[in-house]
C-alpha atoms as a PDB file:
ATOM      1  CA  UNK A   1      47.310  31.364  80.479  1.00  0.00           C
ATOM      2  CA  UNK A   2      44.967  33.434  79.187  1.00  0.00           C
ATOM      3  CA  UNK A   3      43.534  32.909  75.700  1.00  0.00           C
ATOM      4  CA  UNK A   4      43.252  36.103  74.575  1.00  0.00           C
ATOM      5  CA  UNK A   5      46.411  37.654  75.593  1.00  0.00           C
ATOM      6  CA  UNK A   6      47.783  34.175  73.935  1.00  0.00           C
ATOM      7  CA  UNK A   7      46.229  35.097  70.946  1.00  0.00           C
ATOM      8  CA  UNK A   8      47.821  38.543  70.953  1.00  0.00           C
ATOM      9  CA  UNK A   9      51.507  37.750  71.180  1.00  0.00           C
ATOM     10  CA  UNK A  10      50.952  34.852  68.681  1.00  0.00           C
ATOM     11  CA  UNK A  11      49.401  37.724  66.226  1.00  0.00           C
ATOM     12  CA  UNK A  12      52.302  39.767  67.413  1.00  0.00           C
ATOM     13  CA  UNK A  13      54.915  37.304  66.830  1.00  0.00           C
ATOM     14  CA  UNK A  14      53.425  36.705  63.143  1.00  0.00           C
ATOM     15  CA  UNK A  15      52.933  40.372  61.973  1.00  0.00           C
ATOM     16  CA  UNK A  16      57.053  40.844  62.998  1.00  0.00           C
ATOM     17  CA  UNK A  17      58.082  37.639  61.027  1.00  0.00           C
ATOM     18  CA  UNK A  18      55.791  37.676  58.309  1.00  0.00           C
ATOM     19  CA  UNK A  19      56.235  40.006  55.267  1.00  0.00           C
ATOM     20  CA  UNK A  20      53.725  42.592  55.305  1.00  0.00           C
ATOM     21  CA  UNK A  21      51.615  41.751  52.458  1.00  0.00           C
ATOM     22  CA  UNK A  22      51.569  38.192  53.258  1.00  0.00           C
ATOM     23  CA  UNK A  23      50.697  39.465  57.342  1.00  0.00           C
ATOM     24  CA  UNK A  24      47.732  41.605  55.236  1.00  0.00           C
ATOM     25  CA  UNK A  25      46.170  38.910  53.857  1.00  0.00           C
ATOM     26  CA  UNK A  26      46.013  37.128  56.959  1.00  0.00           C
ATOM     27  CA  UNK A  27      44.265  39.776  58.652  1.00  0.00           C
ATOM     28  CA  UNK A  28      41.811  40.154  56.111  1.00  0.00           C
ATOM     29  CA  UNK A  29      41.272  36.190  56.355  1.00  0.00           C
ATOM     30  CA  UNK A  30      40.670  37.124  59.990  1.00  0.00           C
ATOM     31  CA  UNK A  31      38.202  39.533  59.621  1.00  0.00           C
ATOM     32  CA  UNK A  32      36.470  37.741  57.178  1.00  0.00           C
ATOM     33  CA  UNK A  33      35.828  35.158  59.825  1.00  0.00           C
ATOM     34  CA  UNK A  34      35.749  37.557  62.612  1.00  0.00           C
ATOM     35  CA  UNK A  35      32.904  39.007  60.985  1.00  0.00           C
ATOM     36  CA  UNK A  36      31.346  35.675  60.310  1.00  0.00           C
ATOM     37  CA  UNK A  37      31.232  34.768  63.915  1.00  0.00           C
ATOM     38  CA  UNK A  38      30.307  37.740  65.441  1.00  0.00           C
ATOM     39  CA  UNK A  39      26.701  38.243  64.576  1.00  0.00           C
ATOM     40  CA  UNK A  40      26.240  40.801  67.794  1.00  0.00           C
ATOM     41  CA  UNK A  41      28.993  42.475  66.591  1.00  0.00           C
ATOM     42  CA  UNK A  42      27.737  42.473  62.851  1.00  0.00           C
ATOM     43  CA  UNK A  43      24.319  43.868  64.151  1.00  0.00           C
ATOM     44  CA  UNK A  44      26.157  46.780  66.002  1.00  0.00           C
ATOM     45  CA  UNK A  45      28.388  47.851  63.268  1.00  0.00           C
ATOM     46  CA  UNK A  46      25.110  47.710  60.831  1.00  0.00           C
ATOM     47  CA  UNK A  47      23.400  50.377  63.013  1.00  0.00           C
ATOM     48  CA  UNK A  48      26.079  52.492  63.772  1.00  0.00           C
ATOM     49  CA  UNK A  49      26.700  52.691  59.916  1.00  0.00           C
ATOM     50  CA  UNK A  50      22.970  53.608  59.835  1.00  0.00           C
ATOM     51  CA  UNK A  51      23.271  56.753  62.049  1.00  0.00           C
ATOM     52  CA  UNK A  52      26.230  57.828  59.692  1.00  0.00           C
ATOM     53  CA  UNK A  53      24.832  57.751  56.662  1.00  0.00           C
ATOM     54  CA  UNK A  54      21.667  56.085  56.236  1.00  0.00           C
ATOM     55  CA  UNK A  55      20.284  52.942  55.943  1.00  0.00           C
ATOM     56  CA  UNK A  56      21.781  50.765  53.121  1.00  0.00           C
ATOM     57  CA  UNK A  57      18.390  48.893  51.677  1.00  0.00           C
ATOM     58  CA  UNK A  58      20.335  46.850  49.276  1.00  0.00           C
ATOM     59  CA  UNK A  59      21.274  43.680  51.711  1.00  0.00           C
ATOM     60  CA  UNK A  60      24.713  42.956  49.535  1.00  0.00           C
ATOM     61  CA  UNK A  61      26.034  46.522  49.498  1.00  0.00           C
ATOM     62  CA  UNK A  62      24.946  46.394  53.010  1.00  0.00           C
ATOM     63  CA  UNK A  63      27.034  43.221  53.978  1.00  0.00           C
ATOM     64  CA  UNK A  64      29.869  44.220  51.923  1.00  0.00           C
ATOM     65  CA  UNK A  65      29.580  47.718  53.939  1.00  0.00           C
ATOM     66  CA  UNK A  66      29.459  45.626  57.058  1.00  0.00           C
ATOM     67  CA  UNK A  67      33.241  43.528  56.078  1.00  0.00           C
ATOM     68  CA  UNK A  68      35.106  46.932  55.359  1.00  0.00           C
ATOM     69  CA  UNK A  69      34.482  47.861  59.062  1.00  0.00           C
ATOM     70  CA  UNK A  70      35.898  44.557  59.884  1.00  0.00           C
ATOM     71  CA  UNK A  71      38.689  44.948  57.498  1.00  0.00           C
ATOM     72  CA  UNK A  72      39.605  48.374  58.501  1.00  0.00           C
ATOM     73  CA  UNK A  73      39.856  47.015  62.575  1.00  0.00           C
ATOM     74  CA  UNK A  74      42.022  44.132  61.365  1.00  0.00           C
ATOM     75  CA  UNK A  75      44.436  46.752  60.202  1.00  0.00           C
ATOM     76  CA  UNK A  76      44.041  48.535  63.102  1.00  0.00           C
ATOM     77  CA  UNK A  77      45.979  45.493  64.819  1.00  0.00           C
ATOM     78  CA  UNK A  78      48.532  44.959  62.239  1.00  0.00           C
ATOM     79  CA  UNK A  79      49.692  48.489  63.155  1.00  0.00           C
ATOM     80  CA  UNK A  80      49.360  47.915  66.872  1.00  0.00           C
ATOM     81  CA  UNK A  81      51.586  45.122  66.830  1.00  0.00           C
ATOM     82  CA  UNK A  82      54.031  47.046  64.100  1.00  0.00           C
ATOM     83  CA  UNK A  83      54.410  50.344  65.215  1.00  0.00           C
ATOM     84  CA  UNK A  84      56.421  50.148  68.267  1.00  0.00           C
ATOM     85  CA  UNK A  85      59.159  48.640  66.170  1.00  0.00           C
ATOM     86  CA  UNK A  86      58.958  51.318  63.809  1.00  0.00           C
ATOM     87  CA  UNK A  87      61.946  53.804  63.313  1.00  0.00           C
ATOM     88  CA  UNK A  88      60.619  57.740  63.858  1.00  0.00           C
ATOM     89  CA  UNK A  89      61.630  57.997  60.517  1.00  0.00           C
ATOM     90  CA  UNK A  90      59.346  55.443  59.034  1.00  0.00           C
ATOM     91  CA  UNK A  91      56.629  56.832  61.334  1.00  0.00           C
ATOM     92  CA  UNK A  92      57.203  60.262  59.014  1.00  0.00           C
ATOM     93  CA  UNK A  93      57.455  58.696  55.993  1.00  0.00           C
ATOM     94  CA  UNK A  94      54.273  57.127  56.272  1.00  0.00           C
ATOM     95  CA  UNK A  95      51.985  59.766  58.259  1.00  0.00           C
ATOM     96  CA  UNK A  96      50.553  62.729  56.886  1.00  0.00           C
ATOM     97  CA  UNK A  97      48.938  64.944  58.661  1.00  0.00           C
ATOM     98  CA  UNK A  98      46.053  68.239  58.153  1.00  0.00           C
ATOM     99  CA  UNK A  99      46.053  71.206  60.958  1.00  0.00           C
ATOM    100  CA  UNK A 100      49.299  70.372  62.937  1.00  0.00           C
ATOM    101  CA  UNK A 101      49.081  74.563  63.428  1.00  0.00           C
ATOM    102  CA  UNK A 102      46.033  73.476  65.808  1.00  0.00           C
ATOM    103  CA  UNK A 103      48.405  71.692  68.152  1.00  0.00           C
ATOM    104  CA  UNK A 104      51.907  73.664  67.663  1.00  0.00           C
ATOM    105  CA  UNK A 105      50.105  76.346  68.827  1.00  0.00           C
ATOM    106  CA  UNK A 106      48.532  75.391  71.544  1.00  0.00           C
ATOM    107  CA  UNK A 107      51.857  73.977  72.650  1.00  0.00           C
ATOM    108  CA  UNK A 108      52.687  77.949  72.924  1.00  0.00           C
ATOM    109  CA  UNK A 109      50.659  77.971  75.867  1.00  0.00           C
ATOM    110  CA  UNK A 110      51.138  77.469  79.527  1.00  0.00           C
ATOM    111  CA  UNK A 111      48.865  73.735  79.753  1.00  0.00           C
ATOM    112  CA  UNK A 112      49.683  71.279  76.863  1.00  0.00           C
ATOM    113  CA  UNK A 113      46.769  70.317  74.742  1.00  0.00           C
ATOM    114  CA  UNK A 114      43.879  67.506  75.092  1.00  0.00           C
ATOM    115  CA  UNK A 115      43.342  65.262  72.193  1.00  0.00           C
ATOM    116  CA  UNK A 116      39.836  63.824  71.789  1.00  0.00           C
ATOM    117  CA  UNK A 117      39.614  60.826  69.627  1.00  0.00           C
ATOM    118  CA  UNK A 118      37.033  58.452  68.765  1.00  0.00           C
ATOM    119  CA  UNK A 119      37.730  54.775  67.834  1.00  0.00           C
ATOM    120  CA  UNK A 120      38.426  55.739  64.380  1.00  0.00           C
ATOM    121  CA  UNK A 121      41.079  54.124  61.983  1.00  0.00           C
ATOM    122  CA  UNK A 122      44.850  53.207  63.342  1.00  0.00           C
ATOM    123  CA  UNK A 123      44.273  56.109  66.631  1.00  0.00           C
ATOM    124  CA  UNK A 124      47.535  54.942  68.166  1.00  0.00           C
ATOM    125  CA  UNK A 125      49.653  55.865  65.559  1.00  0.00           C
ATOM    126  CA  UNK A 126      48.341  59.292  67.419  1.00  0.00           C
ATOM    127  CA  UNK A 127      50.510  58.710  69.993  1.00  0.00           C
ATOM    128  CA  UNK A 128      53.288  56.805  67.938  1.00  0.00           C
ATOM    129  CA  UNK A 129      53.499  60.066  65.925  1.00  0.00           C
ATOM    130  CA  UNK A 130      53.707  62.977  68.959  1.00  0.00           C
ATOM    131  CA  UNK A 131      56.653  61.018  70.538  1.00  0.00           C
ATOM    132  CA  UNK A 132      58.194  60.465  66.730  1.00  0.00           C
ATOM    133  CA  UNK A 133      57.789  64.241  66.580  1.00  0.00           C
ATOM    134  CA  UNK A 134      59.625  64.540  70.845  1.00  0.00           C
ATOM    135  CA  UNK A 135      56.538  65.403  72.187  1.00  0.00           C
ATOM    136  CA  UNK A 136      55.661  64.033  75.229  1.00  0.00           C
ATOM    137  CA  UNK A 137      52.290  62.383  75.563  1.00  0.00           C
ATOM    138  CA  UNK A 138      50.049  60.576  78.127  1.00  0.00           C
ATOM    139  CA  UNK A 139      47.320  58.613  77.239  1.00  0.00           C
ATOM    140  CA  UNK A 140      43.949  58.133  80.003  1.00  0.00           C
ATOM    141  CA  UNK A 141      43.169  54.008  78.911  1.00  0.00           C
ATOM    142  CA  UNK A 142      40.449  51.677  80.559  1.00  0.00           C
ATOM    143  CA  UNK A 143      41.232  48.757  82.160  1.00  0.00           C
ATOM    144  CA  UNK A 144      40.165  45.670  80.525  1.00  0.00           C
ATOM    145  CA  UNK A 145      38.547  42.083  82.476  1.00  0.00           C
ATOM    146  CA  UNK A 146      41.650  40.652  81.471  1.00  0.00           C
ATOM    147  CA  UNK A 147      44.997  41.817  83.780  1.00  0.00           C
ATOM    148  CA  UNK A 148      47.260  39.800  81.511  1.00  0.00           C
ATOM    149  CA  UNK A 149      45.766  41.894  78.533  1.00  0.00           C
ATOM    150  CA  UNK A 150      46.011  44.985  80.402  1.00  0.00           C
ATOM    151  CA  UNK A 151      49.365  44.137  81.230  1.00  0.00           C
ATOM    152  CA  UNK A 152      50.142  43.867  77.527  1.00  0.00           C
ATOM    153  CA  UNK A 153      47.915  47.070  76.382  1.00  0.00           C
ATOM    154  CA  UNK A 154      50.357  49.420  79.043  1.00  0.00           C
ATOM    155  CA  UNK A 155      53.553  48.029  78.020  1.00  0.00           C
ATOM    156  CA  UNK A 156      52.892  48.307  74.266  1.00  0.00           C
ATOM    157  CA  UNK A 157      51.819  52.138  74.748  1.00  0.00           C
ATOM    158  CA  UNK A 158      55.044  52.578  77.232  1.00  0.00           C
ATOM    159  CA  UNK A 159      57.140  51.045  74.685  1.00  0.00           C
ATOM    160  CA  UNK A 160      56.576  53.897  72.283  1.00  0.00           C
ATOM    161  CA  UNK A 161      57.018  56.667  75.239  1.00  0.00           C
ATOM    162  CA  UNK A 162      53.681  57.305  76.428  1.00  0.00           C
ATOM    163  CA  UNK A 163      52.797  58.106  80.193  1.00  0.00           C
ATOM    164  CA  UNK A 164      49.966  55.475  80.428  1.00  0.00           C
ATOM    165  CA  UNK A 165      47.155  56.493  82.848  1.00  0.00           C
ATOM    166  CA  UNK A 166      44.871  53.872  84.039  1.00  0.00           C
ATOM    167  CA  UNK A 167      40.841  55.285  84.019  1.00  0.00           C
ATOM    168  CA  UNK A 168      39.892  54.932  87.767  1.00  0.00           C
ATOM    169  CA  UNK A 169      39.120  57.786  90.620  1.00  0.00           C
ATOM    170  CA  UNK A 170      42.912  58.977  90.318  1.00  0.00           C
ATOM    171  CA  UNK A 171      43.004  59.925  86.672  1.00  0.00           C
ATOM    172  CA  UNK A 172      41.839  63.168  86.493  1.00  0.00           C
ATOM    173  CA  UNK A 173      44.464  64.532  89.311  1.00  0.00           C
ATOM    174  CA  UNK A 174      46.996  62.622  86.992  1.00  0.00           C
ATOM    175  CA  UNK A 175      45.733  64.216  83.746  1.00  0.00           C
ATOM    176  CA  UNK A 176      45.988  67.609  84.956  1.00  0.00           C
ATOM    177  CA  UNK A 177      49.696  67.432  86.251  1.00  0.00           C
ATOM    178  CA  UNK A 178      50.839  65.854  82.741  1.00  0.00           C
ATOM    179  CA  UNK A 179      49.035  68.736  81.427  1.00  0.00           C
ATOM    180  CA  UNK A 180      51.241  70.934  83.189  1.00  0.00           C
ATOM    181  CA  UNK A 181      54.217  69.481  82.594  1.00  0.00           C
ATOM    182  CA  UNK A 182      53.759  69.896  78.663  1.00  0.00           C
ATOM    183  CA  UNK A 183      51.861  66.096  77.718  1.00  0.00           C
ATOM    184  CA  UNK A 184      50.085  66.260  74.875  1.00  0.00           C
ATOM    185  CA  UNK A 185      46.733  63.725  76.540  1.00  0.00           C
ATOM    186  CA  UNK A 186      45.007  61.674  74.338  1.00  0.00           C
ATOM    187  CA  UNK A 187      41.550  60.986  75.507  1.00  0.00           C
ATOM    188  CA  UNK A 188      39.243  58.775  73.133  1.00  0.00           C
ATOM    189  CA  UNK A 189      35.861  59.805  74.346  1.00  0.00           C
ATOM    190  CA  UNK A 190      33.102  58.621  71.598  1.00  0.00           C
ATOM    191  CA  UNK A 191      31.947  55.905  74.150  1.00  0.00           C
ATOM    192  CA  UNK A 192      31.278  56.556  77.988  1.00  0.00           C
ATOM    193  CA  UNK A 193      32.384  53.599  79.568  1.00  0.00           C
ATOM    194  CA  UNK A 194      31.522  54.698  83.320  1.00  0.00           C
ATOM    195  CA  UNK A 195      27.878  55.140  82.937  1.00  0.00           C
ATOM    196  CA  UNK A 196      27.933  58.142  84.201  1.00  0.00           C
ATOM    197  CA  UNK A 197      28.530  60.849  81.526  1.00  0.00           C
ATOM    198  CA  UNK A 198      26.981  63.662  80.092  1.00  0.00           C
ATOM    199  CA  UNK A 199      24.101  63.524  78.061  1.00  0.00           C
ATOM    200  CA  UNK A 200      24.398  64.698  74.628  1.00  0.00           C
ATOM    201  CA  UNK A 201      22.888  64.091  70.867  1.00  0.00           C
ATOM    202  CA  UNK A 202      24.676  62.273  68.591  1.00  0.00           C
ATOM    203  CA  UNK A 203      24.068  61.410  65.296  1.00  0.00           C
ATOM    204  CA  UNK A 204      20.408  62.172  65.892  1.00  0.00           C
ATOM    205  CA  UNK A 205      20.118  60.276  69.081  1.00  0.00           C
ATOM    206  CA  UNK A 206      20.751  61.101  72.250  1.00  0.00           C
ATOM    207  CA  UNK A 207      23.299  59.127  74.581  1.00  0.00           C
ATOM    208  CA  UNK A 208      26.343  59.696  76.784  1.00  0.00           C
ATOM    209  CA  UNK A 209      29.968  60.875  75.945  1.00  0.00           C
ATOM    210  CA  UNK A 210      32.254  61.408  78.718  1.00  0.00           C
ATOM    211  CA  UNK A 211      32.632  64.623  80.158  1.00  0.00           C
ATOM    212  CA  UNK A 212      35.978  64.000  81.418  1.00  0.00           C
ATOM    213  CA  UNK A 213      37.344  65.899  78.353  1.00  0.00           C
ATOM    214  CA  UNK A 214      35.552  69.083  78.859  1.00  0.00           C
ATOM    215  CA  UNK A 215      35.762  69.241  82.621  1.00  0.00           C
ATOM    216  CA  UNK A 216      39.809  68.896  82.684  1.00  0.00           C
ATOM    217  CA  UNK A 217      39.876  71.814  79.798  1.00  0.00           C
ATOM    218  CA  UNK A 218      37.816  73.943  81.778  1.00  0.00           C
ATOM    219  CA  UNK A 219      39.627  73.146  85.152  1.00  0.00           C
ATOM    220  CA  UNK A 220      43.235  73.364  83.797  1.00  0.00           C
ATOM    221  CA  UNK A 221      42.815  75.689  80.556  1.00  0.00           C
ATOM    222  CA  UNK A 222      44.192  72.856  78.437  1.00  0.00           C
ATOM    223  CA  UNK A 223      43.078  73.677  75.053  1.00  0.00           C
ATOM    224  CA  UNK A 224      40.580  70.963  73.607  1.00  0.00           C
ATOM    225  CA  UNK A 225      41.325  69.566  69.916  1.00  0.00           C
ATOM    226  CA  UNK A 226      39.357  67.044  68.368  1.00  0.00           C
ATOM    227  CA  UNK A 227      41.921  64.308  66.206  1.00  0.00           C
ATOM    228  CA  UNK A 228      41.103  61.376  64.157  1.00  0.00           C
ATOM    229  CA  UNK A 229      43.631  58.825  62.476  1.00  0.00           C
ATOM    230  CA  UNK A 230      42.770  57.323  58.963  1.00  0.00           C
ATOM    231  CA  UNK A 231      43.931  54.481  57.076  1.00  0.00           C
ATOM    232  CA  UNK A 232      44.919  56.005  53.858  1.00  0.00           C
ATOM    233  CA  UNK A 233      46.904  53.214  51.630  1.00  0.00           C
ATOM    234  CA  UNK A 234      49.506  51.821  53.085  1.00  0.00           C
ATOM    235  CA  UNK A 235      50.204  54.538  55.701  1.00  0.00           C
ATOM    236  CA  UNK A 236      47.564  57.035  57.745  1.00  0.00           C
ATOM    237  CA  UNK A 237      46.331  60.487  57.721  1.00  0.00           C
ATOM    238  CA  UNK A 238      45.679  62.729  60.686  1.00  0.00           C
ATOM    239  CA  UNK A 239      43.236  65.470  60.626  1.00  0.00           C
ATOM    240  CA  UNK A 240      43.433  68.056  63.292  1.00  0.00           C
ATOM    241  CA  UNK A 241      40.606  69.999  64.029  1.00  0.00           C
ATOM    242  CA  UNK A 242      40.548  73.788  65.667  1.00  0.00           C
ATOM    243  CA  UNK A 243      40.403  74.179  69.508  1.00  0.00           C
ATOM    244  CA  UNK A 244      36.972  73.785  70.874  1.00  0.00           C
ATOM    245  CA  UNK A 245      35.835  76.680  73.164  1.00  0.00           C
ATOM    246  CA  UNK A 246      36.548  76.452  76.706  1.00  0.00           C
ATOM    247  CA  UNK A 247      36.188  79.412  77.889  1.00  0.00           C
ATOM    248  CA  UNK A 248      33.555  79.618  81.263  1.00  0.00           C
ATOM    249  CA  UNK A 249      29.933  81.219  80.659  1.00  0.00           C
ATOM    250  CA  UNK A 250      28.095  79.938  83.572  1.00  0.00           C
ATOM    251  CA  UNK A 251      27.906  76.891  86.126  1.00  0.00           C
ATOM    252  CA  UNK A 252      30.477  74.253  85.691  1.00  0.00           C
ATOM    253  CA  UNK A 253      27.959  71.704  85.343  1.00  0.00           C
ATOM    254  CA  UNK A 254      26.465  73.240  82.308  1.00  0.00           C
ATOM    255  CA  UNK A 255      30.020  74.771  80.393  1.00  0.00           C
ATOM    256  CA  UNK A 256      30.680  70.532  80.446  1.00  0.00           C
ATOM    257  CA  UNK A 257      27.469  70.044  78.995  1.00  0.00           C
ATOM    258  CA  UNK A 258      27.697  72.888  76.021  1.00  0.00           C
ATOM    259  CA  UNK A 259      31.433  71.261  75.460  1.00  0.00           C
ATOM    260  CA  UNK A 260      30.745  68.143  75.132  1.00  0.00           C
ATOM    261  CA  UNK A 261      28.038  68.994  72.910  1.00  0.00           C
ATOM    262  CA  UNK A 262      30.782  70.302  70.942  1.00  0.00           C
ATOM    263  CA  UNK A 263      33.203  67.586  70.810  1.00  0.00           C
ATOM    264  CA  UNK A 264      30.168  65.144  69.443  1.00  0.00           C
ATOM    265  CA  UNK A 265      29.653  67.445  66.762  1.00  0.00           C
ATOM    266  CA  UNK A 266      33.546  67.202  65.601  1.00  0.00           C
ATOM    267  CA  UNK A 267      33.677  63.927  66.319  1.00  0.00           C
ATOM    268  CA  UNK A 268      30.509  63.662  64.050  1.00  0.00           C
ATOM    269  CA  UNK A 269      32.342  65.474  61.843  1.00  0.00           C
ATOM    270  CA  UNK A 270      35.440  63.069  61.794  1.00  0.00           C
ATOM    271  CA  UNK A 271      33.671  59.956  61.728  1.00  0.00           C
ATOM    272  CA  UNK A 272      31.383  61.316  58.494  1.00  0.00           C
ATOM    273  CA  UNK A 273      34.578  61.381  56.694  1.00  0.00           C
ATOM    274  CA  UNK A 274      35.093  57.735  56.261  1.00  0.00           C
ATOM    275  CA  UNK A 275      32.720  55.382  59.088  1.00  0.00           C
ATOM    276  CA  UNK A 276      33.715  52.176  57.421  1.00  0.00           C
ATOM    277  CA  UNK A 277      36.754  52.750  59.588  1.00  0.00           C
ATOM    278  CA  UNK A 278      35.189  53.729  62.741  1.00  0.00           C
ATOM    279  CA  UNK A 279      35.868  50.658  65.301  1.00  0.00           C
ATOM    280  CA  UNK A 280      32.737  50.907  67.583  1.00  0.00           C
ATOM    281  CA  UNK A 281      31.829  47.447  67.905  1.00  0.00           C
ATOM    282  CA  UNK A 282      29.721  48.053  71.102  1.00  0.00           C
ATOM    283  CA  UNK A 283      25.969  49.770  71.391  1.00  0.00           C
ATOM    284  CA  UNK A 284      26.476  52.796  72.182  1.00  0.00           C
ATOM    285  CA  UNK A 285      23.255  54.335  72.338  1.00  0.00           C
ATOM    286  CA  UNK A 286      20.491  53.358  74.801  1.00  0.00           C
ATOM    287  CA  UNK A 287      18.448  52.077  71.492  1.00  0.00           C
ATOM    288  CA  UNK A 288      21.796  49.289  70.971  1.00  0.00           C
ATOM    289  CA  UNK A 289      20.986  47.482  74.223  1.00  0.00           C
ATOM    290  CA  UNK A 290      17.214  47.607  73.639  1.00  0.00           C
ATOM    291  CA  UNK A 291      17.574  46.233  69.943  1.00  0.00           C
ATOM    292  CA  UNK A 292      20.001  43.543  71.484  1.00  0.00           C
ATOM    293  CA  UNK A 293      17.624  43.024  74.498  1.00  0.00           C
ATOM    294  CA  UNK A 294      20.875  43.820  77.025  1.00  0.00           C
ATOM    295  CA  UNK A 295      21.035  45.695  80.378  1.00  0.00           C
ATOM    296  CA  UNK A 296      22.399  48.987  79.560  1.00  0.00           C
ATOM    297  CA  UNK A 297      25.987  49.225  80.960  1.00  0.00           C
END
């Protein structure tokens, strides 16, 4: 049995019995102690919250900075494990949204929209909230070292209607015929996980984002708009941002490169707005692995 995946559907099986302020508290208790035994982690998080908005000098506001990035990703999984059960009305009641016109129009079109997200607040009530709203929606998703927790990841996001689509050499053929038939894709692209993406500078340094995004815009004239989900109380905001542009002005190769450019200036954008929730506990940057003395990935 895996441990992990043990872990999950014991949290799973808590958040649904418990009553959700007594389900709260343990997750803060969790992330408390997450935080306390994850000193890699804790270094991360620090330095990503440097590139946001400066280094904090003072090492208490600096900690306590630190724990709300940990106590926003415990939430994170409360609503994970909560939101497939949810009615589409309680989805509503509890999701507000800014710049929905950025998607209902591009639904007007003849290709159905990418969404770009980072790992920023509760990002699958994203998807939660297009199918609440009978859209239909595909979502591109790694696969993780554990198959058991994969396993669990696909059937959670099928459970609340989304057309999951593993990342491997198949995806972007797969992406482009949801596209056409009318899926809203999700794509959360502030991380390249292949190794392989396109250089870009972000938040004053440069690294990799995937270009993924960009290149299925420009191949299927899906329009590209950058999303992020907040935390906000006891329910979650969504802010919408305009359509990148797409539109071809030279070599393919170098229209990715300009887009993606793009998209990490919105995401900058989106993550500026509150970074205490942004859930990047890996380096990210080539500086991460060097400060942690790791192989870059």
């Amino acid at each position: 049995m895996d441990l992990t995946l043990s872990g999950l559907e014991a949290a799973s099986s808590v958040v649904h019995l418990a009553p959700q302020p007594v389900a709260r508290s343990m997750a803060r208790g969790l992330a408390f102690a997450a935080a306390r035994t994850s000193p890699e982690s804790r270094r991360i998080v620090a330095r990503h919250l440097n590139r946001v908005r400066g280094d904090q000098p003072n090492r208490l506001l600096r900690e306590r900075d630190i724990q709300k990035v940990f106590d926003s990703y415990a939430r994170y999984w409360l609503d994970v494990f909560r939101l497939p059960d949810m009615s589409d009305e309680a989805v509503s009641r509890e999701f507000k949204v800014e710049g929905y016109e950025n998607i209902s129009d591009a639904l007007e079109g003849d290709t159905a929209p990418i969404i770009g997200l980072p790992h920023l607040g509760s990002w699958e009530w994203a998807t939660r909230w297009l199918t609440a709203r009978d859209h239909k929606v595909a979502a591109v998703v790694e696969d993780l070292d554990s198959p058991g927790l994969s396993e669990w990841f696909r059937d959670f996001r099928e459970s609340m209607g989304v057309n999951v689509i593993p990342l491997d050499r198949s995806a972007g053929n797969k992406v482009a015929v949801a596209l056409k038939h009318g899926e809203l894709t999700c794509l959360v692209c502030d991380r390249d996980l292949s190794g392989t993406g396109v250089e870009v500078e972000f938040f004053g340094e440069v690294t990799r984002l995937p270009g993924g995004p960009a290149l299925m815009a420009l191949r299927t004239g899906a329009p590209l708009i950058p999303m992020a989900i907040y935390i906000e109380g006891r329910g979650v905001r969504a802010v919408i941002r305009e359509p990148l542009d797409t539109t071809r002005r030279g070599r393919l190769r170098d229209d990715v490169t300009r887009i993606t450019q793009d998209l990490a200036r919105e995401l900058e954008i989106l993550i500026r707005r509150d970074p205490y929730q942004w859930h990047l506990l890996q380096p990210n940057w080539p500086s991460d692995y060097e400060a942690l003395g790791l192989e870059p990935a």
